[in-house]
N, C-alpha and C. Protein backbone atom coordinates (compact mmCIF):
# COMPACT_ATOMS: atom_id res chain seq x y z
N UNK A 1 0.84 -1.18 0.00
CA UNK A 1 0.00 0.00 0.00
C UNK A 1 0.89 1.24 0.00
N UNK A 2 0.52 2.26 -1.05
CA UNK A 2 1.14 3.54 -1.50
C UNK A 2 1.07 4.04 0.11
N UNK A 3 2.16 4.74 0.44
CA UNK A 3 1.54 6.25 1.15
C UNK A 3 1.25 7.19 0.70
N UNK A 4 0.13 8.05 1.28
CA UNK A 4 -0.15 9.43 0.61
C UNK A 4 1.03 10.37 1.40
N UNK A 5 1.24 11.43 -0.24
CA UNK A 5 2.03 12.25 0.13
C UNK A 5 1.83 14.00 0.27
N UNK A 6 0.62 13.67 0.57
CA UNK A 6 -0.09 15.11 1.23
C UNK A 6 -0.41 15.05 2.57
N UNK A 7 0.04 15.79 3.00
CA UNK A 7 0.02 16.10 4.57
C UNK A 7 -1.50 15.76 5.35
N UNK A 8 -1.41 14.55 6.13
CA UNK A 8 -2.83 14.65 6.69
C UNK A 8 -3.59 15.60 7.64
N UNK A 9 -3.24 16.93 8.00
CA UNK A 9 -3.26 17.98 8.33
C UNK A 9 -4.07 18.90 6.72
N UNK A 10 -3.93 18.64 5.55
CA UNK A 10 -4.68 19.51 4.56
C UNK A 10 -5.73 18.46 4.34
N UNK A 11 -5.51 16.86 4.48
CA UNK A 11 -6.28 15.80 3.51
C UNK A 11 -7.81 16.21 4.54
N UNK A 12 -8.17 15.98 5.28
CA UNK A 12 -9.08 16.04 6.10
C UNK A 12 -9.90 17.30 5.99
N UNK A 13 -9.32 18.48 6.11
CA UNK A 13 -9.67 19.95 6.25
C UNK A 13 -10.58 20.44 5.55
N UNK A 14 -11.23 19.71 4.42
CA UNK A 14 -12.29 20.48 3.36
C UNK A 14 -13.34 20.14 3.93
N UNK A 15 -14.13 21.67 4.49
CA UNK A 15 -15.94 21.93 4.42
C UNK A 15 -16.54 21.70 4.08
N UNK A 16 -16.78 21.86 3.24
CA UNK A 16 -17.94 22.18 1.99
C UNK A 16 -16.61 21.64 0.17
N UNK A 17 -17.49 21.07 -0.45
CA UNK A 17 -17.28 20.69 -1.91
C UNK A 17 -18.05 20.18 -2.53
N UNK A 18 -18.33 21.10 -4.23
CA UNK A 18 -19.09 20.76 -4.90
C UNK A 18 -18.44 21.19 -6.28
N UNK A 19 -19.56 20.77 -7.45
CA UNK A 19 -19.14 21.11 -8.24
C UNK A 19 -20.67 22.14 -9.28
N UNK A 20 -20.00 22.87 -10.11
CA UNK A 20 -20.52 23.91 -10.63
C UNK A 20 -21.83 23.19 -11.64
N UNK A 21 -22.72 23.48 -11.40
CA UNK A 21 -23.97 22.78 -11.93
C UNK A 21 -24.73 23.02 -13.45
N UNK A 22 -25.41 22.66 -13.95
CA UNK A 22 -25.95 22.97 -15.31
C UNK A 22 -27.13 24.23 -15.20
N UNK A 23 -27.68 24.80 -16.06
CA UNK A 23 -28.07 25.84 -15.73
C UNK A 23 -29.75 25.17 -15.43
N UNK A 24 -29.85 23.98 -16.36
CA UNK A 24 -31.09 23.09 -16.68
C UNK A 24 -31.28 22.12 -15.59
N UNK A 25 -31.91 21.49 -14.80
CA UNK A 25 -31.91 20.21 -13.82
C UNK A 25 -31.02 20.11 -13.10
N UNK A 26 -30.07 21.10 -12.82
CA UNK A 26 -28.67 21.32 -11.93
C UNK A 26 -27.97 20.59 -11.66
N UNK A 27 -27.72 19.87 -12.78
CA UNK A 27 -26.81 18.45 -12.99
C UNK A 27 -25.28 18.87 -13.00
N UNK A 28 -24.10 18.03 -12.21
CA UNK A 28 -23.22 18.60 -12.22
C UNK A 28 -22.28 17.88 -12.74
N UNK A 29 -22.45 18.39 -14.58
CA UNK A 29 -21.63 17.83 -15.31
C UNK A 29 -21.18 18.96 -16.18
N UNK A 30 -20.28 19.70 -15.26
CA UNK A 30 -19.32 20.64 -15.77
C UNK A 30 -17.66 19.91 -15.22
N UNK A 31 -17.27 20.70 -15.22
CA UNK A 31 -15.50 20.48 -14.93
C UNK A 31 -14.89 22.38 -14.11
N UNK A 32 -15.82 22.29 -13.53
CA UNK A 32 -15.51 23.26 -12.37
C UNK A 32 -15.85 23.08 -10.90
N UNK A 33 -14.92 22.62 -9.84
CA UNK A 33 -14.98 21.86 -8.56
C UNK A 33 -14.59 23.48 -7.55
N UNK A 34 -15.31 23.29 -6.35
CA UNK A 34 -15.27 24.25 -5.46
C UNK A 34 -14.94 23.49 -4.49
N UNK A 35 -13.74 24.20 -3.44
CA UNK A 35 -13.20 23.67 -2.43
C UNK A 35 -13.29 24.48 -1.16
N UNK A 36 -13.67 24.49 -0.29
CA UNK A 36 -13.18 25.71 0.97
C UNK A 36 -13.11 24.68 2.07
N UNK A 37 -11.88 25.29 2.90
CA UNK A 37 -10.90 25.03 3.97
C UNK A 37 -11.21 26.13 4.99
N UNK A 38 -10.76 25.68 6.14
CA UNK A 38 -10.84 26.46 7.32
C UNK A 38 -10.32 27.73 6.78
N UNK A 39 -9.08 27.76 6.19
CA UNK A 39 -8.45 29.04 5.46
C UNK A 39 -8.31 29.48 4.12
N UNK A 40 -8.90 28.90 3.07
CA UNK A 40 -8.45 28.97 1.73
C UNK A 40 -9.71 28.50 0.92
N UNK A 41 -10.03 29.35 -0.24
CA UNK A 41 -11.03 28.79 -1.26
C UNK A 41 -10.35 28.04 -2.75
N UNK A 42 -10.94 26.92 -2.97
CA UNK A 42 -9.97 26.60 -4.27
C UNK A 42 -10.96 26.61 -5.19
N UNK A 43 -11.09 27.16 -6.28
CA UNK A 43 -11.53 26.79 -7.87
C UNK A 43 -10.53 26.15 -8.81
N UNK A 44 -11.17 24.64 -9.15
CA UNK A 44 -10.18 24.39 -10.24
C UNK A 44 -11.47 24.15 -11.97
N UNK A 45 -10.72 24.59 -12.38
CA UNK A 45 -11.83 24.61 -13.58
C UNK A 45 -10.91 23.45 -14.79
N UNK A 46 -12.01 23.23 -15.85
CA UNK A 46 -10.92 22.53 -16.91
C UNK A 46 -10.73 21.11 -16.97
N UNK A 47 -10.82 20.50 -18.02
CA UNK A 47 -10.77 19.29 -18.19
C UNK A 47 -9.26 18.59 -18.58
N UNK A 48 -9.03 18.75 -19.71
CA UNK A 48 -8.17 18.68 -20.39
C UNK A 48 -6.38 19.39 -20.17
N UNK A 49 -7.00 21.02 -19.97
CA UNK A 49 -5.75 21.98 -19.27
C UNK A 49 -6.75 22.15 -17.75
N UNK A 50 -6.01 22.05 -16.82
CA UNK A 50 -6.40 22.33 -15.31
C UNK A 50 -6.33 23.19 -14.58
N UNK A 51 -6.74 24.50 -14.55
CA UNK A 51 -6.15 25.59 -13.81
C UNK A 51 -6.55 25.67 -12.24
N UNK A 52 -6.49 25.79 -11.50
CA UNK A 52 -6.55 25.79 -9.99
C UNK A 52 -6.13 27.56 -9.38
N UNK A 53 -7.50 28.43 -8.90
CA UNK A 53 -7.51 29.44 -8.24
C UNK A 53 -7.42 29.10 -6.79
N UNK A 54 -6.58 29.76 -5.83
CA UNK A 54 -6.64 29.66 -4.64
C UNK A 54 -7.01 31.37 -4.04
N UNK A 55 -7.71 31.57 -3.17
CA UNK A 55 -7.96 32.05 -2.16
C UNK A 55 -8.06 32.46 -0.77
N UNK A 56 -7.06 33.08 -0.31
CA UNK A 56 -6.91 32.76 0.94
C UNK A 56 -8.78 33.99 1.50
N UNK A 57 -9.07 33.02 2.68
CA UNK A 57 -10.50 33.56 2.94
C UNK A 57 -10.41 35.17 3.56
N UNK A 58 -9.09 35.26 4.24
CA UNK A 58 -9.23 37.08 4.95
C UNK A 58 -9.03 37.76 3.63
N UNK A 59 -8.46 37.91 2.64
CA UNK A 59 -8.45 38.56 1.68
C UNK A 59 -10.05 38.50 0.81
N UNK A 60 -10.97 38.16 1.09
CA UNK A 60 -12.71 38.34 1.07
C UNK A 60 -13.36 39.25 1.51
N UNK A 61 -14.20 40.13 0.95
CA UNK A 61 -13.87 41.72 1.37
C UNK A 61 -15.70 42.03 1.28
N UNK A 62 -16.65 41.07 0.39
CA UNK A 62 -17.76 41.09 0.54
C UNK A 62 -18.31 39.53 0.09
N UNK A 63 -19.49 39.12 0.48
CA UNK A 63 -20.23 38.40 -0.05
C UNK A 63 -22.03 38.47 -0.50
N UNK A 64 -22.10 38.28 -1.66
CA UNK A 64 -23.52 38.41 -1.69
C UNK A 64 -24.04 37.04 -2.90
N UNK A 65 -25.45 36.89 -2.42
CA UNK A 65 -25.77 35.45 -3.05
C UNK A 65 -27.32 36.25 -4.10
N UNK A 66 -27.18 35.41 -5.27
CA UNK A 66 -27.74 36.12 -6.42
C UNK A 66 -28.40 34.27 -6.52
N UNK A 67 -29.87 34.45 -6.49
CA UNK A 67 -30.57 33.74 -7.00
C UNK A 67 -32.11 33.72 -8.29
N UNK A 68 -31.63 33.20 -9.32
CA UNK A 68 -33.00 33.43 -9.97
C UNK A 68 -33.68 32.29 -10.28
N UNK A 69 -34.63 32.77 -11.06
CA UNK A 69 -35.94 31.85 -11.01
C UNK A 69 -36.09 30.53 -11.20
N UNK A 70 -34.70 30.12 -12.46
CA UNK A 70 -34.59 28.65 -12.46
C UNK A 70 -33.34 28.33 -11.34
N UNK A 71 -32.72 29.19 -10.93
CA UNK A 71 -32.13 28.91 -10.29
C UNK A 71 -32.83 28.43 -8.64
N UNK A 72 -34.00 29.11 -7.98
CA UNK A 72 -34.87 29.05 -6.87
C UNK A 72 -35.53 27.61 -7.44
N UNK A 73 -36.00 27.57 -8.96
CA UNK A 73 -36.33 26.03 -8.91
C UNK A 73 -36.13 24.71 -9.26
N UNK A 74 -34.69 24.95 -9.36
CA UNK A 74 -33.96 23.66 -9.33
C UNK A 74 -32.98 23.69 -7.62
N UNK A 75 -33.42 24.41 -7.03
CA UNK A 75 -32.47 24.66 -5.64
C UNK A 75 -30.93 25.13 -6.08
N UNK A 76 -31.02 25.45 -6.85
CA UNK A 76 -29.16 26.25 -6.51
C UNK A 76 -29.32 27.79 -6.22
N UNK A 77 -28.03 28.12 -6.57
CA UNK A 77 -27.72 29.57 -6.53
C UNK A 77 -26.16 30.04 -6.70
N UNK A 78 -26.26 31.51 -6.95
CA UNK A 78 -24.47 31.71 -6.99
C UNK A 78 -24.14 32.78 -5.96
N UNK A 79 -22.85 32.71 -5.77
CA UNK A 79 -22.50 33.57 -4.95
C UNK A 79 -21.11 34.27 -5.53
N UNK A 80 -21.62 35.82 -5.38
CA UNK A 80 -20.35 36.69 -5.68
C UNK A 80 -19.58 37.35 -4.59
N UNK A 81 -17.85 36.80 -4.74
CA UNK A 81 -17.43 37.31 -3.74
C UNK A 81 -16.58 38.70 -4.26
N UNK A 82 -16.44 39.40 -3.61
CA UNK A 82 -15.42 40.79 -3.82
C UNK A 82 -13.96 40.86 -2.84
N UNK A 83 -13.11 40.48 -3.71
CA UNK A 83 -11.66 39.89 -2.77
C UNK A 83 -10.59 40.78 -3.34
N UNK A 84 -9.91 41.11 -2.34
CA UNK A 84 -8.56 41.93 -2.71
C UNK A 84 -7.25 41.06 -3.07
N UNK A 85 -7.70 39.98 -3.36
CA UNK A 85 -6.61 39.25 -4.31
C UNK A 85 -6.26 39.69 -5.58
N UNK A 86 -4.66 39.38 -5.76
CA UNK A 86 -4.49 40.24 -6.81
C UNK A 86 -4.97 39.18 -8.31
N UNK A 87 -5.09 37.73 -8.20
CA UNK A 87 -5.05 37.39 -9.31
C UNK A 87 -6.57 36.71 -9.35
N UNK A 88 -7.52 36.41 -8.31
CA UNK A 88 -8.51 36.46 -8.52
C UNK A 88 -9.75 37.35 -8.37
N UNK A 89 -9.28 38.62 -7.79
CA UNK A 89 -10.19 40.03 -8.26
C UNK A 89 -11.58 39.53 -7.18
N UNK A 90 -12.70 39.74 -8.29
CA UNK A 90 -13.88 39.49 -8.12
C UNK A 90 -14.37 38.24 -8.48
N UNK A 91 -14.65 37.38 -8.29
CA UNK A 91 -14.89 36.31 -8.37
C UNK A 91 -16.83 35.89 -7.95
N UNK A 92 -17.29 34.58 -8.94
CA UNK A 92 -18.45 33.93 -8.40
C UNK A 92 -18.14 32.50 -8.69
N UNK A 93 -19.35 31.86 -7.20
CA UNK A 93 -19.21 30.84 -7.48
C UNK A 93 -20.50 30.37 -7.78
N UNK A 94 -20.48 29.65 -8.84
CA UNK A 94 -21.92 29.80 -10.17
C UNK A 94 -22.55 28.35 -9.81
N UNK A 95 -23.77 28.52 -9.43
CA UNK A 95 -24.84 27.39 -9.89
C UNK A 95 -24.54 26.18 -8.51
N UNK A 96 -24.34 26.52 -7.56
CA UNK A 96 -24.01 25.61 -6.72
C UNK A 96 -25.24 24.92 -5.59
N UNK A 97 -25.24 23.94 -4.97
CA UNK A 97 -26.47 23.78 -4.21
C UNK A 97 -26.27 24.33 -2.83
N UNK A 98 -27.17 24.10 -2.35
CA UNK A 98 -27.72 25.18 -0.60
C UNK A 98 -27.12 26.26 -1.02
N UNK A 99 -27.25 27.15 -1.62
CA UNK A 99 -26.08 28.09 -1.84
C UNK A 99 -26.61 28.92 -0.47
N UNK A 100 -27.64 28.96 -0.27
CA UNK A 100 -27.83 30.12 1.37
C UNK A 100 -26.60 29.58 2.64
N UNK A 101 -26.48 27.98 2.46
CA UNK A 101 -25.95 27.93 3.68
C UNK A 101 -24.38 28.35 3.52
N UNK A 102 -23.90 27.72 2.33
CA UNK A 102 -22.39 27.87 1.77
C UNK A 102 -22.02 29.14 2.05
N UNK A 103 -22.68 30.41 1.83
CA UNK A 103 -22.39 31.59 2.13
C UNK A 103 -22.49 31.97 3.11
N UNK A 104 -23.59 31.38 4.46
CA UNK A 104 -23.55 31.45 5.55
C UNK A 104 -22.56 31.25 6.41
N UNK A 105 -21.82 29.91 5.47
CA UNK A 105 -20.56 29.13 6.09
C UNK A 105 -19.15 29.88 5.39
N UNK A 106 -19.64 30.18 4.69
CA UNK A 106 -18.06 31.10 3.72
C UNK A 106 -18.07 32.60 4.80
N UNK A 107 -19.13 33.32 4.83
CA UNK A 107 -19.11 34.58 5.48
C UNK A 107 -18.45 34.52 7.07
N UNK A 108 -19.04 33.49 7.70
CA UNK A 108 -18.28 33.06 9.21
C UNK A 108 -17.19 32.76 9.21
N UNK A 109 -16.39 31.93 7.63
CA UNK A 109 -15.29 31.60 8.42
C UNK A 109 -14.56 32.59 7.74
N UNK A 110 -15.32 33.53 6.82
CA UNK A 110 -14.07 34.92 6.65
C UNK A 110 -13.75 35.96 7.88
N UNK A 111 -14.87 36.10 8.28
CA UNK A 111 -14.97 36.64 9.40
C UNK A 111 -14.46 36.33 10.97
N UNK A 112 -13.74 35.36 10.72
CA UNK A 112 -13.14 34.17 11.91
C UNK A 112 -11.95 34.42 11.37
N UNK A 113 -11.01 34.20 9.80
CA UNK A 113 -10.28 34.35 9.46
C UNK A 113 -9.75 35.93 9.80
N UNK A 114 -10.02 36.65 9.25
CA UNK A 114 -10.15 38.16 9.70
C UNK A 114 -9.63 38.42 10.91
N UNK A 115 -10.46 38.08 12.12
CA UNK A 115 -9.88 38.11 13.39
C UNK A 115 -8.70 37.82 13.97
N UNK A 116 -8.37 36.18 13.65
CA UNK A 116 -7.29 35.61 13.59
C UNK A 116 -6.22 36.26 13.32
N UNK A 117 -6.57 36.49 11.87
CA UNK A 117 -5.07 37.42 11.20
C UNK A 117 -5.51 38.93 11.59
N UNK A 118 -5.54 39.69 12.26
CA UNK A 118 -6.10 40.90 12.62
C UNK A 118 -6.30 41.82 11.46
N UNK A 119 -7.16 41.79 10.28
CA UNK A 119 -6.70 42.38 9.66
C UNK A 119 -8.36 42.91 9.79
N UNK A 120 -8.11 44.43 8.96
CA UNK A 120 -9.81 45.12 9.05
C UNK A 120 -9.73 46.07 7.72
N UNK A 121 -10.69 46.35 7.77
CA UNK A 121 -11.12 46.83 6.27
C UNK A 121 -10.45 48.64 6.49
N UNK A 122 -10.76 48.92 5.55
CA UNK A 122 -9.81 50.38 5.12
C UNK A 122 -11.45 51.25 5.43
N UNK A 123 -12.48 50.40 4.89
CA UNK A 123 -13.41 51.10 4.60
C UNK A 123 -14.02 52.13 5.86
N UNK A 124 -13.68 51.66 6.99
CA UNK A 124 -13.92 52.17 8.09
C UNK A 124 -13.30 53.52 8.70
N UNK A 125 -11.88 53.13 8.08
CA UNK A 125 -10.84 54.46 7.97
C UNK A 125 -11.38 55.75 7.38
N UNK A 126 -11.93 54.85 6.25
CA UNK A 126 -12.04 56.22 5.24
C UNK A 126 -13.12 56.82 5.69
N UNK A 127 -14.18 56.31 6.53
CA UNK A 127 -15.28 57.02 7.26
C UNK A 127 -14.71 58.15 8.11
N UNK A 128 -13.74 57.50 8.75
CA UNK A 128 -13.76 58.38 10.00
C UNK A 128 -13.36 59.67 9.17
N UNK A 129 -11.95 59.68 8.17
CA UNK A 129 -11.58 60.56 7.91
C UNK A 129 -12.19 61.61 7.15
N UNK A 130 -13.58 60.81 6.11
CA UNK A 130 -14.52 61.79 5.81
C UNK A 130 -15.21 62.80 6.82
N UNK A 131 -16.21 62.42 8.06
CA UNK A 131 -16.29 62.70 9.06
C UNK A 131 -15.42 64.14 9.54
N UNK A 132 -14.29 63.97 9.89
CA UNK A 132 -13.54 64.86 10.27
C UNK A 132 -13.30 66.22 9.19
N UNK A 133 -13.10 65.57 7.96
CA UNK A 133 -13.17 66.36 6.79
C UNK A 133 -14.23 67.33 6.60
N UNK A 134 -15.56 67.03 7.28
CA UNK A 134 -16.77 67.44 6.92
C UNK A 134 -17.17 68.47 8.68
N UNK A 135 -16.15 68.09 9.45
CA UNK A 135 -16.33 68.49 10.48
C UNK A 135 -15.67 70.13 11.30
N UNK A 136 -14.28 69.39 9.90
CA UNK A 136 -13.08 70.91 9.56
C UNK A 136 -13.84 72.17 8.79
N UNK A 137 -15.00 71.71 7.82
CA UNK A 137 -15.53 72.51 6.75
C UNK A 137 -16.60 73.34 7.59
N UNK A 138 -17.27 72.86 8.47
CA UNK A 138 -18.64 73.38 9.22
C UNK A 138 -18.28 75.29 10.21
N UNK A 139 -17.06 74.64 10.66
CA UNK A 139 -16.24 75.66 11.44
C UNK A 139 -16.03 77.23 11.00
């Protein structure tokens, strides 16, 4: 018997996995697989050539879930994330099932991630400093 030569510390670690569904009867016979880890999102797309996106989850900056009509009635949905990664930008993940909970479960553990690595949004900064800006002008 082979040993595996991936660390059993990553082999175990995947949440949630699925793969990207048809737009018709939400059959999932595409060649695009979704992965998320306590810390990391993977997209690998491709049959033939294989490309593999990684994601680390604190670099996730919004989430929102977009469902339509065939999508509500075959049960899927997609979800668009907004990430300050430099090589995957903006990103969705298209046609997937429970999609309410996946995002429920993607949003907590960005938000867990976040903490961990202390990191916080700019967007908050830029409040205050508007604020003050608007506070210098009144005077």
């Amino acid at each position: 018997m082979a040993k595996s030569t991936i660390p059993q510390s990553t082999q175990n670690d995947i949440l949630w996995r699925d793969r990207k569904r048809t737009k018709f009867l939400a059959l999932p016979w595409t060649f695009t697989v979704y992965r998320l880890t306590d810390d990391r999102l993977f997209i690998k797309r491709g049959f033939f050539t294989t490309h593999e996106d990684e994601v680390r989850l604190y670099r996730i900056l919004d989430i929102s879930l977009k469902r339509t009509l065939l999508q509500k009635i075959f049960g899927t949905g997609s979800i668009l994330c907004h990430s300050s990664d430099k090589t995957m930008g903006d990103f969705e993940i298209i046609n997937i099932k429970h999609s309410y909970d996946v995002k429920n479960l993607l949003s907590d553990l960005v938000e867990k991630e976040r903490m961990a690595k202390r990191v916080s949004n700019r967007e908050f900064m830029a409040c205050d400093s508007e604020d003050e800006a608007e506070d210098d002008t009144e005077e």
